[in-house]
PDB file of N, CA and C in Angstrom:
ATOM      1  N   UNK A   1      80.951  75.441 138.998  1.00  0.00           N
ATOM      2  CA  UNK A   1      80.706  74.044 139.345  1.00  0.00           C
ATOM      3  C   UNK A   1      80.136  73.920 140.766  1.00  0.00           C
ATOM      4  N   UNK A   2      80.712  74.845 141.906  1.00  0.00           N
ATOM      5  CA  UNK A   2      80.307  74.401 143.375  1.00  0.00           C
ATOM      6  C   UNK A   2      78.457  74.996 142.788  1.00  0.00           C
ATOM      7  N   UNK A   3      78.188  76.126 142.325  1.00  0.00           N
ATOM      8  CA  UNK A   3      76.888  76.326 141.914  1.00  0.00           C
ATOM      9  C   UNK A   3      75.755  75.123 141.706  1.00  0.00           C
ATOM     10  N   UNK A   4      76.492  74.738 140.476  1.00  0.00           N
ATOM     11  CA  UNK A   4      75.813  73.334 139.901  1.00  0.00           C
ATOM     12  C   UNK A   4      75.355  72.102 141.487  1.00  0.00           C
ATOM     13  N   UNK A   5      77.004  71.856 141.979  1.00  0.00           N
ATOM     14  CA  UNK A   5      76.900  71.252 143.256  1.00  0.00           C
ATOM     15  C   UNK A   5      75.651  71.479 143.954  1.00  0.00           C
ATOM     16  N   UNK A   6      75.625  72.892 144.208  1.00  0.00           N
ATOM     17  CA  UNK A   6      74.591  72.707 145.422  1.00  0.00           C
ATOM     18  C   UNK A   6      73.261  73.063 144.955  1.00  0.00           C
ATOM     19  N   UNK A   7      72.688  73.228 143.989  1.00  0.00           N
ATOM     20  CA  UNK A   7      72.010  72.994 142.747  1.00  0.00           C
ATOM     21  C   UNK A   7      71.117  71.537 143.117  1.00  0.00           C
ATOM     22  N   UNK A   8      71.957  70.790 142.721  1.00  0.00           N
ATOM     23  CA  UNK A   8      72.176  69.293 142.763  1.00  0.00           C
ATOM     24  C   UNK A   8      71.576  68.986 144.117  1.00  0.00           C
ATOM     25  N   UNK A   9      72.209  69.723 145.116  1.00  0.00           N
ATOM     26  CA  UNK A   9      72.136  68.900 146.796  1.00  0.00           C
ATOM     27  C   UNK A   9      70.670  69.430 147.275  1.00  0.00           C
ATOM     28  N   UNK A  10      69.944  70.554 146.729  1.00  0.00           N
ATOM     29  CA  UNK A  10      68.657  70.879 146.713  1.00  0.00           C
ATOM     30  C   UNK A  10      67.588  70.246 146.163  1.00  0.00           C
ATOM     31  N   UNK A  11      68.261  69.824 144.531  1.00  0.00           N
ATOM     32  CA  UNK A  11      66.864  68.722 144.095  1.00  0.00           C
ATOM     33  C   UNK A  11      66.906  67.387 144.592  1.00  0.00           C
ATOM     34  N   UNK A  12      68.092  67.105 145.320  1.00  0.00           N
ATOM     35  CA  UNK A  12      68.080  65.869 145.365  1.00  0.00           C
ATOM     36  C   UNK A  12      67.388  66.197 147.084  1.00  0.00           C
ATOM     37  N   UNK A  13      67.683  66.849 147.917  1.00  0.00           N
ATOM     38  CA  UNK A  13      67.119  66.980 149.537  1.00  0.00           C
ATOM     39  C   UNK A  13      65.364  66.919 149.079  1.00  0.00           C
ATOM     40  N   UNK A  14      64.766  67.851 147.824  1.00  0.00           N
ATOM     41  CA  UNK A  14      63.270  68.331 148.092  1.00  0.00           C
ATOM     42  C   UNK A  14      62.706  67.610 146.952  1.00  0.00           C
ATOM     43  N   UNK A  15      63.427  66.914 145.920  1.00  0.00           N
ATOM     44  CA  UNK A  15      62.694  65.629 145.317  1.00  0.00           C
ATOM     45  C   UNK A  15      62.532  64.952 146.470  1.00  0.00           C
ATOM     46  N   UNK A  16      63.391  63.738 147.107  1.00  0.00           N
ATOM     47  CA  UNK A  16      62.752  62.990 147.474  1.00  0.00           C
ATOM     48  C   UNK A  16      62.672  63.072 148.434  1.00  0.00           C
ATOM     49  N   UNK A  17      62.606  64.655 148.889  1.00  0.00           N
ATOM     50  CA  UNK A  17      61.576  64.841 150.732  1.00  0.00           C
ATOM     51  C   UNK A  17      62.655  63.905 152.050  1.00  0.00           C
ATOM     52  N   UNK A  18      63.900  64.340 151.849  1.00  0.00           N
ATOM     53  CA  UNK A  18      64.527  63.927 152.786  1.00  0.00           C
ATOM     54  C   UNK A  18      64.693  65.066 153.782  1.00  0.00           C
ATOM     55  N   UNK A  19      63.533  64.876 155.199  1.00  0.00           N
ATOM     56  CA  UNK A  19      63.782  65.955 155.746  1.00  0.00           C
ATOM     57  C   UNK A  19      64.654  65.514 157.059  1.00  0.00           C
ATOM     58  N   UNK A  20      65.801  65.057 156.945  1.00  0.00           N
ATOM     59  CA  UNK A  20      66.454  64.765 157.714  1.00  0.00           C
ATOM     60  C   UNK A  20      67.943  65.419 157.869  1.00  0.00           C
ATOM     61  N   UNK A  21      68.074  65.621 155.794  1.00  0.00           N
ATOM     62  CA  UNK A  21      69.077  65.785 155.310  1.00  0.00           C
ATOM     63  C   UNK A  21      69.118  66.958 155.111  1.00  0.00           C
ATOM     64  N   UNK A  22      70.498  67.879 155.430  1.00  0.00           N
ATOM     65  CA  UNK A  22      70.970  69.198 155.368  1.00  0.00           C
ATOM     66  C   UNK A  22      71.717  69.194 154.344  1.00  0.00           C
ATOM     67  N   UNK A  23      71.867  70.132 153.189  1.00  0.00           N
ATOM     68  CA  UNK A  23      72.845  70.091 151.596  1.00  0.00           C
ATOM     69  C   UNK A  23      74.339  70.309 152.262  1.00  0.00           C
ATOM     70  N   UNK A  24      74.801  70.624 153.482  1.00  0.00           N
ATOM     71  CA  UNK A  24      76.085  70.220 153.875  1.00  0.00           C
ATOM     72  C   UNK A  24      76.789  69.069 154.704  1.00  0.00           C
ATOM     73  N   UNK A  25      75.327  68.646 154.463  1.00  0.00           N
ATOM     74  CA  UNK A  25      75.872  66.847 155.137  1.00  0.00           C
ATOM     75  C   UNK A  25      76.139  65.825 153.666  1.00  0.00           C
ATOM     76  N   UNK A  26      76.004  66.639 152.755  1.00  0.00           N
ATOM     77  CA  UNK A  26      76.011  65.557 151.232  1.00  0.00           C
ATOM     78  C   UNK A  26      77.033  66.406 150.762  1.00  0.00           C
ATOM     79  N   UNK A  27      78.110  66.114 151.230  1.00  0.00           N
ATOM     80  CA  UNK A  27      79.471  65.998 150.433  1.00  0.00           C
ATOM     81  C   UNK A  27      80.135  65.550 148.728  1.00  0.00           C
ATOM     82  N   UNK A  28      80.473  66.102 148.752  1.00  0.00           N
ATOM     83  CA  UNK A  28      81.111  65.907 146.935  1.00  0.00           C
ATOM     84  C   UNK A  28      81.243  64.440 146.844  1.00  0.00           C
ATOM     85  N   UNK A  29      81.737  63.591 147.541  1.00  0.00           N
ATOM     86  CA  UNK A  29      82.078  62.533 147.513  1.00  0.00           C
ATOM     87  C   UNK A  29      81.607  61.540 148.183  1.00  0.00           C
ATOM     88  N   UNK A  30      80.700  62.201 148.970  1.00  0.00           N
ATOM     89  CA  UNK A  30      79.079  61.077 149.662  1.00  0.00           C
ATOM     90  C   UNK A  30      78.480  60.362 148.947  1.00  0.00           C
ATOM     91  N   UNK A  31      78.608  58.924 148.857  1.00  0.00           N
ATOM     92  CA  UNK A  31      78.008  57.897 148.136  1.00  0.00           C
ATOM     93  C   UNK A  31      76.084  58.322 148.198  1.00  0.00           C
ATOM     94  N   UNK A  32      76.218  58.365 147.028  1.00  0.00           N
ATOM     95  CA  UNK A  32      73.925  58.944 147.018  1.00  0.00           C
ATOM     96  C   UNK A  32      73.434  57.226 147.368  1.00  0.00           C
ATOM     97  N   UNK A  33      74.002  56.175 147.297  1.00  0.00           N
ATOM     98  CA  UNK A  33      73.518  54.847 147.300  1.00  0.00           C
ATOM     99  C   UNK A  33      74.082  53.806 148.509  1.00  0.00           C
ATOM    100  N   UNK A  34      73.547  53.101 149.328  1.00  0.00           N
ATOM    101  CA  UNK A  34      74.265  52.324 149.851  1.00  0.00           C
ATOM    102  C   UNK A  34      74.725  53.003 151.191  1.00  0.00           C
ATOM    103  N   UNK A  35      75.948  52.955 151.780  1.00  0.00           N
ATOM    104  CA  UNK A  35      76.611  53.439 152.583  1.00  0.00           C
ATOM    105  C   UNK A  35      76.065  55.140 152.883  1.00  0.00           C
ATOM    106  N   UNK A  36      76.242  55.574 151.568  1.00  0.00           N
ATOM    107  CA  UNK A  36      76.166  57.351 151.909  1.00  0.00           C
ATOM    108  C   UNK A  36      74.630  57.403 152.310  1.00  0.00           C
ATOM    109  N   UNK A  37      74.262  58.403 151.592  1.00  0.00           N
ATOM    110  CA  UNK A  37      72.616  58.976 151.852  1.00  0.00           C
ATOM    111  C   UNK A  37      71.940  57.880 151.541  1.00  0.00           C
ATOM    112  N   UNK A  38      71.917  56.068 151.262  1.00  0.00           N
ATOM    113  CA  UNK A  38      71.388  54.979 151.476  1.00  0.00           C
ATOM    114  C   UNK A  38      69.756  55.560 150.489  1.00  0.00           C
ATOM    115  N   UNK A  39      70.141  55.757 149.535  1.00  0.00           N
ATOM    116  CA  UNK A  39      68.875  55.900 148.624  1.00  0.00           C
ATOM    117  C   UNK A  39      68.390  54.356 148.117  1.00  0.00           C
ATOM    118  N   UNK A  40      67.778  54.377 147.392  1.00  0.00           N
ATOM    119  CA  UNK A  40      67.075  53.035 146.937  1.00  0.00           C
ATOM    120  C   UNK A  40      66.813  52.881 145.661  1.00  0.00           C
ATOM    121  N   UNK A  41      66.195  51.887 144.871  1.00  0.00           N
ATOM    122  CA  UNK A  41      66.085  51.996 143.303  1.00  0.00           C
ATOM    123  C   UNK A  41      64.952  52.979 143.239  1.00  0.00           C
ATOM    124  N   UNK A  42      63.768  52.852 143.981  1.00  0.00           N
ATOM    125  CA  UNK A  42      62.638  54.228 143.475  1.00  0.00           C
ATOM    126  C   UNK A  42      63.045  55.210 143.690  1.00  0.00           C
ATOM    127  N   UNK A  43      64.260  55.599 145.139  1.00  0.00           N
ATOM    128  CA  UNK A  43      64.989  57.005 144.481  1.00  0.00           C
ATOM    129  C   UNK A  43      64.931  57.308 143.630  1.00  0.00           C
ATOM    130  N   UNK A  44      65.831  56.785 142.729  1.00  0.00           N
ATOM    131  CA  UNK A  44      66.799  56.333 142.109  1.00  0.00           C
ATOM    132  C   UNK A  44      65.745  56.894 140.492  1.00  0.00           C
ATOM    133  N   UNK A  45      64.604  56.401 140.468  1.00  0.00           N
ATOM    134  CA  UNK A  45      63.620  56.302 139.506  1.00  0.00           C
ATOM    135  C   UNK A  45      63.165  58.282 139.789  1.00  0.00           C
ATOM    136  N   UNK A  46      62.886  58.591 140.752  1.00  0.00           N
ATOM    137  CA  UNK A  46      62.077  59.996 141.512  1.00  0.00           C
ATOM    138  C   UNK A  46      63.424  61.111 140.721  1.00  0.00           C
ATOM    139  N   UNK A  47      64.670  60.549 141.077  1.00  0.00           N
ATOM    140  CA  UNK A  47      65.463  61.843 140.943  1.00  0.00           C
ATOM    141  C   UNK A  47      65.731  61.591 139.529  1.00  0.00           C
ATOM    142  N   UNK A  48      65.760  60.368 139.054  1.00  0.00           N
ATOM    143  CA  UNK A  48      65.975  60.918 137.175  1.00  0.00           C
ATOM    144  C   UNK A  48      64.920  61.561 136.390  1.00  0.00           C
ATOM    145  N   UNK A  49      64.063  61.708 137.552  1.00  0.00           N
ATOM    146  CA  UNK A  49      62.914  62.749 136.835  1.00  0.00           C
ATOM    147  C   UNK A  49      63.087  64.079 137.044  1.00  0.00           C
ATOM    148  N   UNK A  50      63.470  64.152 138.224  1.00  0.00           N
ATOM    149  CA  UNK A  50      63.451  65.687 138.765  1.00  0.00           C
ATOM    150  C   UNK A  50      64.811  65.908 137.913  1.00  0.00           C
ATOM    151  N   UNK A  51      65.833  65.455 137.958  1.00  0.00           N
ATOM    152  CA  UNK A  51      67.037  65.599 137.445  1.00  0.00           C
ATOM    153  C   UNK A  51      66.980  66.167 135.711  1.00  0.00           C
ATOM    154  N   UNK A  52      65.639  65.329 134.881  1.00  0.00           N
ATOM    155  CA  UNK A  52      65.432  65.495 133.462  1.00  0.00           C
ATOM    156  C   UNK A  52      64.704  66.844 133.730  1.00  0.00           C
ATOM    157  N   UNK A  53      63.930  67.098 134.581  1.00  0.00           N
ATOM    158  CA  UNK A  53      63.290  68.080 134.641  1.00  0.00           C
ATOM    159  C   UNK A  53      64.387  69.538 134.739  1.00  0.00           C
ATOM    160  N   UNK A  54      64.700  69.665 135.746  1.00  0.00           N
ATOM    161  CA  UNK A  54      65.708  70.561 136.347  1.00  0.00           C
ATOM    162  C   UNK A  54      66.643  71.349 135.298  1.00  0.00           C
ATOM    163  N   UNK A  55      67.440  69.858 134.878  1.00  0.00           N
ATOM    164  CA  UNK A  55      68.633  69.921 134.437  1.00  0.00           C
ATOM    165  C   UNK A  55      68.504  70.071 132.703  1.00  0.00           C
ATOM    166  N   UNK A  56      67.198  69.299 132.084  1.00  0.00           N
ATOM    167  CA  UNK A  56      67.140  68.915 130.226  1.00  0.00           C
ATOM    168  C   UNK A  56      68.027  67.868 129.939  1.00  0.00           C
ATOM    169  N   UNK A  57      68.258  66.705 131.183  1.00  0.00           N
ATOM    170  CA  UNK A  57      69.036  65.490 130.490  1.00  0.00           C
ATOM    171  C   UNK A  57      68.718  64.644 130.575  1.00  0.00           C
ATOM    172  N   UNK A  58      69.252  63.783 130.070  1.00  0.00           N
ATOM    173  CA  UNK A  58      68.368  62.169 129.822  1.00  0.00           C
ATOM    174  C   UNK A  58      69.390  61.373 130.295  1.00  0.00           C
ATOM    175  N   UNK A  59      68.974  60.283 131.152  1.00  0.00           N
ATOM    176  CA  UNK A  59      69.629  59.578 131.616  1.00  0.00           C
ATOM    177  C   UNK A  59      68.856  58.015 131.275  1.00  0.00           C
ATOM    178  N   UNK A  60      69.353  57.428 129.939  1.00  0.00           N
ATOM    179  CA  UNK A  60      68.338  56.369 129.742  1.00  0.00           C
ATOM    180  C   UNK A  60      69.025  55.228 129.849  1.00  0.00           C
ATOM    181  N   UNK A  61      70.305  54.833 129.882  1.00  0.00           N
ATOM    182  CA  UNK A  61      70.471  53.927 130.083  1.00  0.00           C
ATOM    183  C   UNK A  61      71.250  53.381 131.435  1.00  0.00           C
ATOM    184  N   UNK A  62      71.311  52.173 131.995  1.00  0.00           N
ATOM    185  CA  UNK A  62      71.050  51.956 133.197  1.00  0.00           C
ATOM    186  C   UNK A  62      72.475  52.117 133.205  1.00  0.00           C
ATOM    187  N   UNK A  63      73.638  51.804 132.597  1.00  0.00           N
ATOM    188  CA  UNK A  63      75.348  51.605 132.949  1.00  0.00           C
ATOM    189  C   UNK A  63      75.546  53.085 133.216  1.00  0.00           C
ATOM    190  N   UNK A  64      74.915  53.597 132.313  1.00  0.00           N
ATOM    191  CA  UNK A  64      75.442  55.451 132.561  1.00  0.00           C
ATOM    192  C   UNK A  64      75.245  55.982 133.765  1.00  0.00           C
ATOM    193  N   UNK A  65      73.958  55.313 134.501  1.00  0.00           N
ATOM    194  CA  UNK A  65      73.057  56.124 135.516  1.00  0.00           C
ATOM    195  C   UNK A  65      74.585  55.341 136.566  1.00  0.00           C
ATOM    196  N   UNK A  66      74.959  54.284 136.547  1.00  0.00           N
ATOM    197  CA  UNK A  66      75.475  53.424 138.305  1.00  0.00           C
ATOM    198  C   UNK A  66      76.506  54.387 138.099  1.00  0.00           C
ATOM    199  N   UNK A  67      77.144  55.292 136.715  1.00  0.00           N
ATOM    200  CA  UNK A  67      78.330  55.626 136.553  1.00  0.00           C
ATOM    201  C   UNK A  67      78.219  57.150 137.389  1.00  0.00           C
ATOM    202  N   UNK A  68      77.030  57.506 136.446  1.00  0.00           N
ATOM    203  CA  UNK A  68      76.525  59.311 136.828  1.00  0.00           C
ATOM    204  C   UNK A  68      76.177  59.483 138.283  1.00  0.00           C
ATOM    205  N   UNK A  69      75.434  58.469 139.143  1.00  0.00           N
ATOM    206  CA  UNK A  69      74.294  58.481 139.896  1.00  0.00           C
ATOM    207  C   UNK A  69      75.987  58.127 141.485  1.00  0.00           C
ATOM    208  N   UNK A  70      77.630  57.848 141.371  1.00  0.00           N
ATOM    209  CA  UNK A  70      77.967  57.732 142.239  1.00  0.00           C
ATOM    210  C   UNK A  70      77.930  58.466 143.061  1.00  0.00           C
ATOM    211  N   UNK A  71      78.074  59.891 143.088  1.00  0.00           N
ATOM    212  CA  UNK A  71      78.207  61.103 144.170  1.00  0.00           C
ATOM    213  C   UNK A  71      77.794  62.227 143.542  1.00  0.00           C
ATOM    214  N   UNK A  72      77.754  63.434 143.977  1.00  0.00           N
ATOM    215  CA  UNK A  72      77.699  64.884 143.687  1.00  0.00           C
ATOM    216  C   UNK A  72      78.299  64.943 142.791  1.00  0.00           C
ATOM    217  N   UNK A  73      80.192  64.809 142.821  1.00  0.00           N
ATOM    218  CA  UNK A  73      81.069  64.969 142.077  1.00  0.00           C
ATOM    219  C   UNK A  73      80.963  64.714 140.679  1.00  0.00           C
ATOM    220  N   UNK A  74      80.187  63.253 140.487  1.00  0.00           N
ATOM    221  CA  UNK A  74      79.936  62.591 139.055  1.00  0.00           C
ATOM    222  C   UNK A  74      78.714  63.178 138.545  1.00  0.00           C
ATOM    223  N   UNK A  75      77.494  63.649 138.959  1.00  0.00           N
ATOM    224  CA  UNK A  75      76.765  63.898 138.636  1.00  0.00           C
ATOM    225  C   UNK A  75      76.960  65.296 137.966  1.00  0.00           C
ATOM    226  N   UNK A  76      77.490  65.958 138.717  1.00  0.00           N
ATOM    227  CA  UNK A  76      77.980  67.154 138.327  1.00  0.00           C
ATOM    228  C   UNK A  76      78.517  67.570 137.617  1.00  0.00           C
ATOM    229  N   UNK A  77      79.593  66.652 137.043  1.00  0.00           N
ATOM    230  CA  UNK A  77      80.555  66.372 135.940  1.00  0.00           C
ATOM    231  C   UNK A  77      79.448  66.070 134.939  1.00  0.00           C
ATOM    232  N   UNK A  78      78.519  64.866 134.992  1.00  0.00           N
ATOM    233  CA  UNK A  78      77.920  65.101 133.880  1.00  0.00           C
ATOM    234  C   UNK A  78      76.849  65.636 133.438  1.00  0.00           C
ATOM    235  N   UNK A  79      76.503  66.142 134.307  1.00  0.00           N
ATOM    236  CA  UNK A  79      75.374  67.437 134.049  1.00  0.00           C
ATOM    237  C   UNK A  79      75.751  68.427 133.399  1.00  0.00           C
ATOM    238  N   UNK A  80      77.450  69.053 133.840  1.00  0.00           N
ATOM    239  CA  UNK A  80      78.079  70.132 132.921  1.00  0.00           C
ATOM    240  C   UNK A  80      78.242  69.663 131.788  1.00  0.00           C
ATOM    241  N   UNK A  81      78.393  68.339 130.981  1.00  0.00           N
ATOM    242  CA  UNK A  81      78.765  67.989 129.816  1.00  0.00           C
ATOM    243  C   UNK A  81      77.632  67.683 128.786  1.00  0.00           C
ATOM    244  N   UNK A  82      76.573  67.549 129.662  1.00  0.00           N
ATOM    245  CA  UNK A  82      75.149  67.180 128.959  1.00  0.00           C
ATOM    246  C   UNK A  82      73.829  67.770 128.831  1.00  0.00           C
ATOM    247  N   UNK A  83      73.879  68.813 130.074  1.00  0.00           N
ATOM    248  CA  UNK A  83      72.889  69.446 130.150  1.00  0.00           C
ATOM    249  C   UNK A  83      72.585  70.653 129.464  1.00  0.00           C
ATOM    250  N   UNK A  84      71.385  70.532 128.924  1.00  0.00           N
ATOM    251  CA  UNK A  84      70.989  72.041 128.265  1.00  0.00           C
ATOM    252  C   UNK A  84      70.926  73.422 129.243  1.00  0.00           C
ATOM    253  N   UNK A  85      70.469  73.209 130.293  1.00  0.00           N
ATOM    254  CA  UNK A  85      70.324  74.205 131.348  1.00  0.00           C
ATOM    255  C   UNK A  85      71.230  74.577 132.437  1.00  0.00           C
ATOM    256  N   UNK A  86      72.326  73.660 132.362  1.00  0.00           N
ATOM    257  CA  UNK A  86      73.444  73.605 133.578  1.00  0.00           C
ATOM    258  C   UNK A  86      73.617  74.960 133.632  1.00  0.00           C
ATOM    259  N   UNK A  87      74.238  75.495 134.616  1.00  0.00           N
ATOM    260  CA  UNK A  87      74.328  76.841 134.333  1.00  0.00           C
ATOM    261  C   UNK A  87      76.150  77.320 134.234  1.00  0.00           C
TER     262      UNK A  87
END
């Protein structure tokens, strides 16, 4: 799982070209929206691509994504449960 984690903290730093951000400043429990890393809805749009890409999952509907899309932790969780490629 920490694999998957930092997995995760790479596509999400070099999708959307945050060169500010170091993969140990994005904590398991760092809000990706708002308060935490303050992403935005076209994030938001950029990483469910890279994410379908990466990972082989689909994230199509919008309740799943506010659910999946809270932190590392959740994403991670459902990437292991959904993904074809998780490792």
């Amino acid at each position: 799982m920490e694999d998957l984690k930092d997995r995760l903290r790479d596509v999400i730093i070099r999708s959307l070209r945050l060169e500010n951000v170091k993969p140990e400043d994005i904590k398991d429990d760092t809000p990706l929206f708002g308060e935490g890393l303050g992403l935005d809805s076209i994030d938001a749009l950029e990483l469910v691509v890279a994410l379908e890409k990466e990972f082989g999952i689909k994230i199509s509907d919008e309740e799943v994504g506010v659910k999946v899309f809270q932190n590392i932790g959740t994403l991670a969780e459902f990437i292991e449960t959904k993904g074809e490629r998780a490792p």
